[in-house]
C-alpha atoms as a PDB file:
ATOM      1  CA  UNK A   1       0.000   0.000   0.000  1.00  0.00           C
ATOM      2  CA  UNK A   2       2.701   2.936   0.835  1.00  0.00           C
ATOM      3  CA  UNK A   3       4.496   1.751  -2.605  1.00  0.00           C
ATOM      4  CA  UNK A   4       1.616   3.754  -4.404  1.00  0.00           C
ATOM      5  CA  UNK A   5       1.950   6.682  -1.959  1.00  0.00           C
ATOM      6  CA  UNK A   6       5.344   6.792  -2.819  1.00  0.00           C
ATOM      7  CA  UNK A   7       4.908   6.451  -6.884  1.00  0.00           C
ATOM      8  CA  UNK A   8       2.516   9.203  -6.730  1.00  0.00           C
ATOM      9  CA  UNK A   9       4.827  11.845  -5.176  1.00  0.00           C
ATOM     10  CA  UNK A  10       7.489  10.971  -6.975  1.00  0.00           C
ATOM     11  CA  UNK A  11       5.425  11.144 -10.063  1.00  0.00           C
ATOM     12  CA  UNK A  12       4.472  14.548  -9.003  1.00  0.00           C
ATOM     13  CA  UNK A  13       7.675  15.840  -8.395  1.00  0.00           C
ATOM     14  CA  UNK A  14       9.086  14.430 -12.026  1.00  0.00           C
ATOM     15  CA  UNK A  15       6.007  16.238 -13.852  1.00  0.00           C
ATOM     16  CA  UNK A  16       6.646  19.296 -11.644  1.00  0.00           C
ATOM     17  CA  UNK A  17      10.073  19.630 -12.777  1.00  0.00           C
ATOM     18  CA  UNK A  18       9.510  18.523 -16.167  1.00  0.00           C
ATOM     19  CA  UNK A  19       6.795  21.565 -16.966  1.00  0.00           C
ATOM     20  CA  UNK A  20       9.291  24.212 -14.963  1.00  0.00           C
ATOM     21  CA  UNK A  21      11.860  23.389 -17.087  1.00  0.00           C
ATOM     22  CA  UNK A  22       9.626  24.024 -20.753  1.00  0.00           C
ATOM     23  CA  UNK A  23       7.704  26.634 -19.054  1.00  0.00           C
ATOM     24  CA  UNK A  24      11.342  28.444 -18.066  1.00  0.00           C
ATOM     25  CA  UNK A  25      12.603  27.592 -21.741  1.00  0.00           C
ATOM     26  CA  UNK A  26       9.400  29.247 -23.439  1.00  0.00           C
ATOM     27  CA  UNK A  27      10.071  32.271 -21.539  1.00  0.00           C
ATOM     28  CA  UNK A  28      13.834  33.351 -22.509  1.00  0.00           C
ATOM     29  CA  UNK A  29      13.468  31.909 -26.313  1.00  0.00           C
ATOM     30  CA  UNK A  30      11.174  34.914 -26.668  1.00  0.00           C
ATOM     31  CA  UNK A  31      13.039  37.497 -24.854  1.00  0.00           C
ATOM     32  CA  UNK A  32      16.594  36.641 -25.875  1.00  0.00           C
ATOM     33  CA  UNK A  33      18.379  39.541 -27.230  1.00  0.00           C
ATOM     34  CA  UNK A  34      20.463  39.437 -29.942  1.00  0.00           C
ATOM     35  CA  UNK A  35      24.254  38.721 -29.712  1.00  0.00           C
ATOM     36  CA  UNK A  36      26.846  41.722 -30.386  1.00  0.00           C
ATOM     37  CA  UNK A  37      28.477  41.454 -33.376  1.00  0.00           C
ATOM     38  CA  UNK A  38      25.694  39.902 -35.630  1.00  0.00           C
ATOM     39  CA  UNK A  39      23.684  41.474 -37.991  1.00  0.00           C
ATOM     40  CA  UNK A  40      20.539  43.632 -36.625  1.00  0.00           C
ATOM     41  CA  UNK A  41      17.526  42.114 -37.249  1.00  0.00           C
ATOM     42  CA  UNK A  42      15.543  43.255 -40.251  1.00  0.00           C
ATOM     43  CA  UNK A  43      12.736  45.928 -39.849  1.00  0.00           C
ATOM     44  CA  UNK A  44       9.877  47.414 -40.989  1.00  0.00           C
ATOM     45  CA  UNK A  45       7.890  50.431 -38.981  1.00  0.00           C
ATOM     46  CA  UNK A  46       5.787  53.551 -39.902  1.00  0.00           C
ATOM     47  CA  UNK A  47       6.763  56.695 -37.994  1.00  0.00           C
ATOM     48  CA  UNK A  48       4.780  59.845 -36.832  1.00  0.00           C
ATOM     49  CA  UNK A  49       4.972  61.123 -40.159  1.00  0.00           C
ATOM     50  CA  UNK A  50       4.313  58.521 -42.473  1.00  0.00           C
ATOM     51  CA  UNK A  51       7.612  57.430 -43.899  1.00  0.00           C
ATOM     52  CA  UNK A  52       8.121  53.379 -43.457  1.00  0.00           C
ATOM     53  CA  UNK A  53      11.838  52.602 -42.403  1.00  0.00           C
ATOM     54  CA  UNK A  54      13.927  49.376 -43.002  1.00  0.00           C
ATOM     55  CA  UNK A  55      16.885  48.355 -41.816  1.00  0.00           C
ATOM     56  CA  UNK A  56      17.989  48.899 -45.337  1.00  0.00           C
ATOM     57  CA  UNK A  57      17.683  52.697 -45.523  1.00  0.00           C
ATOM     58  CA  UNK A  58      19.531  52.755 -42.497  1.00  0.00           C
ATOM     59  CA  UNK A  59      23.021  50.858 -44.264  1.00  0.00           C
ATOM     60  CA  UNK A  60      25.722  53.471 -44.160  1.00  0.00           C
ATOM     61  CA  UNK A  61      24.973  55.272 -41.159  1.00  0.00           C
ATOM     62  CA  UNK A  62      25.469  54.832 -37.556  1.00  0.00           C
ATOM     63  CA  UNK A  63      22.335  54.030 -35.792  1.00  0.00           C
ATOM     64  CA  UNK A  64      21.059  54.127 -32.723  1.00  0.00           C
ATOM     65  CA  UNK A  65      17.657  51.990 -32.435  1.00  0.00           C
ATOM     66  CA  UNK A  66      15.921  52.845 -28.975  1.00  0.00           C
ATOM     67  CA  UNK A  67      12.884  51.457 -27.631  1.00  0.00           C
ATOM     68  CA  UNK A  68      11.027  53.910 -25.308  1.00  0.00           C
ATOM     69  CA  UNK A  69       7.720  54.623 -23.940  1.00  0.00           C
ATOM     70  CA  UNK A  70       5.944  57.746 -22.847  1.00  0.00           C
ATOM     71  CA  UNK A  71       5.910  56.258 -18.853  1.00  0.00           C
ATOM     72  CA  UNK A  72       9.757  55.861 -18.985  1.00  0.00           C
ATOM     73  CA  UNK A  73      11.231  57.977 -16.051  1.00  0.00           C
ATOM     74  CA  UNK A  74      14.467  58.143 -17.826  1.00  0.00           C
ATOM     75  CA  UNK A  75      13.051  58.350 -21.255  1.00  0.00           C
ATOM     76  CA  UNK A  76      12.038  62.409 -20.285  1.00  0.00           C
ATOM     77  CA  UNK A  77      15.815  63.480 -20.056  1.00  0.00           C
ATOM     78  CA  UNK A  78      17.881  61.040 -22.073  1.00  0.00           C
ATOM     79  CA  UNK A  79      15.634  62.104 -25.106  1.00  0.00           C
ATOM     80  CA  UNK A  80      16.842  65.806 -25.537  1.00  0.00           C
ATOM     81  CA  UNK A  81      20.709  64.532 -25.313  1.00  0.00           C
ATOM     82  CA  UNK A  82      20.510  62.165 -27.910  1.00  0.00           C
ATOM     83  CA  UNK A  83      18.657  64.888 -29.867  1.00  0.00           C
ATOM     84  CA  UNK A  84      21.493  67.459 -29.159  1.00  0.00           C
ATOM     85  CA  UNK A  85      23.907  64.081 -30.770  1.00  0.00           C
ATOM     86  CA  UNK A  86      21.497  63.368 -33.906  1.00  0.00           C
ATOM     87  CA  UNK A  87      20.964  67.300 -34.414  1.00  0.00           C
ATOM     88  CA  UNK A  88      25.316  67.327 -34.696  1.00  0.00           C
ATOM     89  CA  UNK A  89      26.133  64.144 -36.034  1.00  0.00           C
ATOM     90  CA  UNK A  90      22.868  63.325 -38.840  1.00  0.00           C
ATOM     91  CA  UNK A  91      24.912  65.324 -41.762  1.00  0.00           C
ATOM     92  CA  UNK A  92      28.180  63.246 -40.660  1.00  0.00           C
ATOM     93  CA  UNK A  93      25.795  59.776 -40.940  1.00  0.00           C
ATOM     94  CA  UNK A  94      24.528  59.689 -37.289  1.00  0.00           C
ATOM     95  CA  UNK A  95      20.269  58.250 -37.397  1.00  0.00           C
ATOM     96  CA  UNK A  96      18.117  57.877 -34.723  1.00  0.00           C
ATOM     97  CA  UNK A  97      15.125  55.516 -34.724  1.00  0.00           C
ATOM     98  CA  UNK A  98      13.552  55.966 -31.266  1.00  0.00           C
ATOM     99  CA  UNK A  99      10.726  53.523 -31.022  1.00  0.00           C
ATOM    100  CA  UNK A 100       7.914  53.716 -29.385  1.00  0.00           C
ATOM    101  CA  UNK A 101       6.227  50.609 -27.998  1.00  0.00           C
ATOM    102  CA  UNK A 102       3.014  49.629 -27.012  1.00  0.00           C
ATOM    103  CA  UNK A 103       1.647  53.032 -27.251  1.00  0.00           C
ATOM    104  CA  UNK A 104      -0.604  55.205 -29.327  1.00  0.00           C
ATOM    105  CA  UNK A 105       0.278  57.476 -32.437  1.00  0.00           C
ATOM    106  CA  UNK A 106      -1.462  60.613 -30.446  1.00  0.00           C
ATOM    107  CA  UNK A 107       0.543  59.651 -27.196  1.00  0.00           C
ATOM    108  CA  UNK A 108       4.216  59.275 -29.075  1.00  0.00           C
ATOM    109  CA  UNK A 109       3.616  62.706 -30.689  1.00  0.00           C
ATOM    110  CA  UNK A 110       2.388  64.184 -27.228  1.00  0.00           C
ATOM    111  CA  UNK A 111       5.517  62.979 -25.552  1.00  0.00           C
ATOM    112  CA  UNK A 112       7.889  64.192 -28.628  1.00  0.00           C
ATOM    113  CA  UNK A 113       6.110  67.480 -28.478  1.00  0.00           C
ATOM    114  CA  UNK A 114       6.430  68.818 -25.291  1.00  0.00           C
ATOM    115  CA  UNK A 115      10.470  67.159 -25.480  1.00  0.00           C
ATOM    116  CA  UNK A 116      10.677  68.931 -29.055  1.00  0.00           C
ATOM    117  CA  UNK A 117      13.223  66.407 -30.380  1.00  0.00           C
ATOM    118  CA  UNK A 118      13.609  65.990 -34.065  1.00  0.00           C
ATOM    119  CA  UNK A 119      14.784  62.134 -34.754  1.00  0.00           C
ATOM    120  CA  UNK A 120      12.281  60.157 -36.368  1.00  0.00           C
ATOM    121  CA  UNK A 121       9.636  58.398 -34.189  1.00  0.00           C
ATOM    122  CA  UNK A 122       8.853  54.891 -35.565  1.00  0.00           C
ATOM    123  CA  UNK A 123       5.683  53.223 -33.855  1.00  0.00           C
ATOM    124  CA  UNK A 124       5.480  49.594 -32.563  1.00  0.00           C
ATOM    125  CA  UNK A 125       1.776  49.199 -31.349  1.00  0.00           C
ATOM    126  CA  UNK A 126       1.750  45.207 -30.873  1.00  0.00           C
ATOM    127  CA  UNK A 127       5.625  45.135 -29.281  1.00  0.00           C
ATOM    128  CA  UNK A 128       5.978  42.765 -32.329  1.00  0.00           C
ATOM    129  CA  UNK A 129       9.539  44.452 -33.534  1.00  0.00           C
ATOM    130  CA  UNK A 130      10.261  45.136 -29.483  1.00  0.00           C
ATOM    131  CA  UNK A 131       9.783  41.148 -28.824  1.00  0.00           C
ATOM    132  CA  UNK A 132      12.161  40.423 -32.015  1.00  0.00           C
ATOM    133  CA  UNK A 133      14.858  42.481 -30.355  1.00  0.00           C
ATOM    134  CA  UNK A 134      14.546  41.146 -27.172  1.00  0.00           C
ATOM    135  CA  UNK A 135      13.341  43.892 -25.204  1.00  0.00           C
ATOM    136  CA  UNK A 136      12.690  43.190 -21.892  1.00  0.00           C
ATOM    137  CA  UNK A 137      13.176  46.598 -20.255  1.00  0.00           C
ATOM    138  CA  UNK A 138      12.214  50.249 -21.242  1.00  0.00           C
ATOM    139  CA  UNK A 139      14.751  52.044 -22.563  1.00  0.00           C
ATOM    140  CA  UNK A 140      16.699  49.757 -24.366  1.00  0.00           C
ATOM    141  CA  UNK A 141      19.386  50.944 -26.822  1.00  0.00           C
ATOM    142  CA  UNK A 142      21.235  49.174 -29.813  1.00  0.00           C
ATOM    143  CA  UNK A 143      23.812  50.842 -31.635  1.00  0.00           C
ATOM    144  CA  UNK A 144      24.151  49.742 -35.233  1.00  0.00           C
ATOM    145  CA  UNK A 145      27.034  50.203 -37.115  1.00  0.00           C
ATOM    146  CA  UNK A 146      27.206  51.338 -41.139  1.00  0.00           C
ATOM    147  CA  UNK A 147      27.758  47.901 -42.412  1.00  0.00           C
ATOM    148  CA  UNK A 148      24.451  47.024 -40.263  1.00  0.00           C
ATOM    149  CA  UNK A 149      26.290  45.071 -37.235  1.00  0.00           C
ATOM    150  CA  UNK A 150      25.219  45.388 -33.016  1.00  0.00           C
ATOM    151  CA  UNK A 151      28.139  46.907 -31.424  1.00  0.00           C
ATOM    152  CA  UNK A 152      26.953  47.695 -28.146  1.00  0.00           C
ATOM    153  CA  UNK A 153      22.825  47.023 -26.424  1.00  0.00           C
ATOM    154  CA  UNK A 154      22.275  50.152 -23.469  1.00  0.00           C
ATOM    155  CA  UNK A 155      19.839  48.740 -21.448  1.00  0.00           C
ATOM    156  CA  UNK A 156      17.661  51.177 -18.727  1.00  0.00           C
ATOM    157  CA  UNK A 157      18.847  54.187 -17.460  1.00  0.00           C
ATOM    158  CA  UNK A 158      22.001  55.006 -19.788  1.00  0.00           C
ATOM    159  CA  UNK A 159      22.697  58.206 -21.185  1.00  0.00           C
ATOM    160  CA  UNK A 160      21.987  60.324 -17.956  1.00  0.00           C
ATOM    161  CA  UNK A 161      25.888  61.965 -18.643  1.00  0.00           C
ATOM    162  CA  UNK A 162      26.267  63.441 -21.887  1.00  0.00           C
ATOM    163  CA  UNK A 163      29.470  61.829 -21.745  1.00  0.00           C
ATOM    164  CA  UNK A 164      28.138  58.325 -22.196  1.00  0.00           C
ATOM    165  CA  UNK A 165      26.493  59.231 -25.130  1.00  0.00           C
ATOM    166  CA  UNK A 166      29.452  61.161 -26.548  1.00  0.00           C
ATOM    167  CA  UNK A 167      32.250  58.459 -25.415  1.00  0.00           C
ATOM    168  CA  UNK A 168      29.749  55.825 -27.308  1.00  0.00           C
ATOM    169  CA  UNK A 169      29.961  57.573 -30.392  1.00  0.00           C
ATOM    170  CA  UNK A 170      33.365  58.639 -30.798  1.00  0.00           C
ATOM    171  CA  UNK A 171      34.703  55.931 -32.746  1.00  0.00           C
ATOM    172  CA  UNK A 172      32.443  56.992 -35.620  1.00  0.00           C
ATOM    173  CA  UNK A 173      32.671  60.702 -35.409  1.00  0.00           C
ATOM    174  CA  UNK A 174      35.086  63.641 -34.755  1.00  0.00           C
ATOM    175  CA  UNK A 175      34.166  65.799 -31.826  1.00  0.00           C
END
């Protein structure tokens, strides 16, 4: 009689472990970001005013590719530094694709507004291009070389110092 007891638990424990271990698999397949060095995944967004980018028409320049949203604490002052950088640096080559995810086309604009920044504002509504990249945290920066490689992924709270910003882009441009 205890044999079955026994069986039972032990059964139970086995399955246990057995559906932690796909359940725990399922979850960092989708949120795996990609490795530095490789090529940056392929895109295809519409931004706040209508122009569709690739990662194609971004091939010769340095970009940065953020993902932000409007309840980012960090998002409200990094946003006018990198602006001061892509105001410089965009006739030298310098593009910035700052994402917005999850979020309206009338809250984006509202947020770039009263920031008055002048990068272009690509919108991810379903987090579709967000999940591709591995985004797991708001703001989350990949720098993409001309020839279309990751060289570096800024994750959270990043560019508080100019100098970050500025020491991250000096091996592309002159300051």
């Amino acid at each position: 009689m205890q044999e079955k007891p026994k069986f039972l638990k032990f059964l139970s424990v086995f399955l246990f472990i057995l559906l932690s271990v796909f359940a725990c698999k399922e979850k960092t397949v989708g949120t795996s970001l990609p490795a530095l060095g490789t090529v940056a995944l392929d895109f295809n967004c519409r931004d706040l005013e209508g122009r569709t980018w690739t990662l194609e028409d971004t091939k010769g320049k340095v970009l940065l590719l953020r993902f932000w949203a409007d309840w980012c604490p960090y998002c409200r002052y990094e946003m006018p530094i990198i602006d001061k950088y892509y105001r410089k640096l965009k006739k030298e080559g310098f593009l910035v694709l700052a994402v917005n995810v999850k979020q309206s086309a009338q809250v984006a604009l509202a947020f770039i507004a009263q920031l008055d920044v002048t990068f272009p504002v690509p919108l991810d509504p379903d987090g579709k291009l967000a999940r591709r990249y591995g985004v797991y945290a708001i703001p989350t920066n990949f720098l993409i070389d001309r020839q279309g490689l990751i060289r570096e992924i800024l994750i959270g709270e990043v560019f508080r110092e100019e100098t970050v910003l500025r020491d991250l882009l000096k091996d592309y441009f002159k300051f």
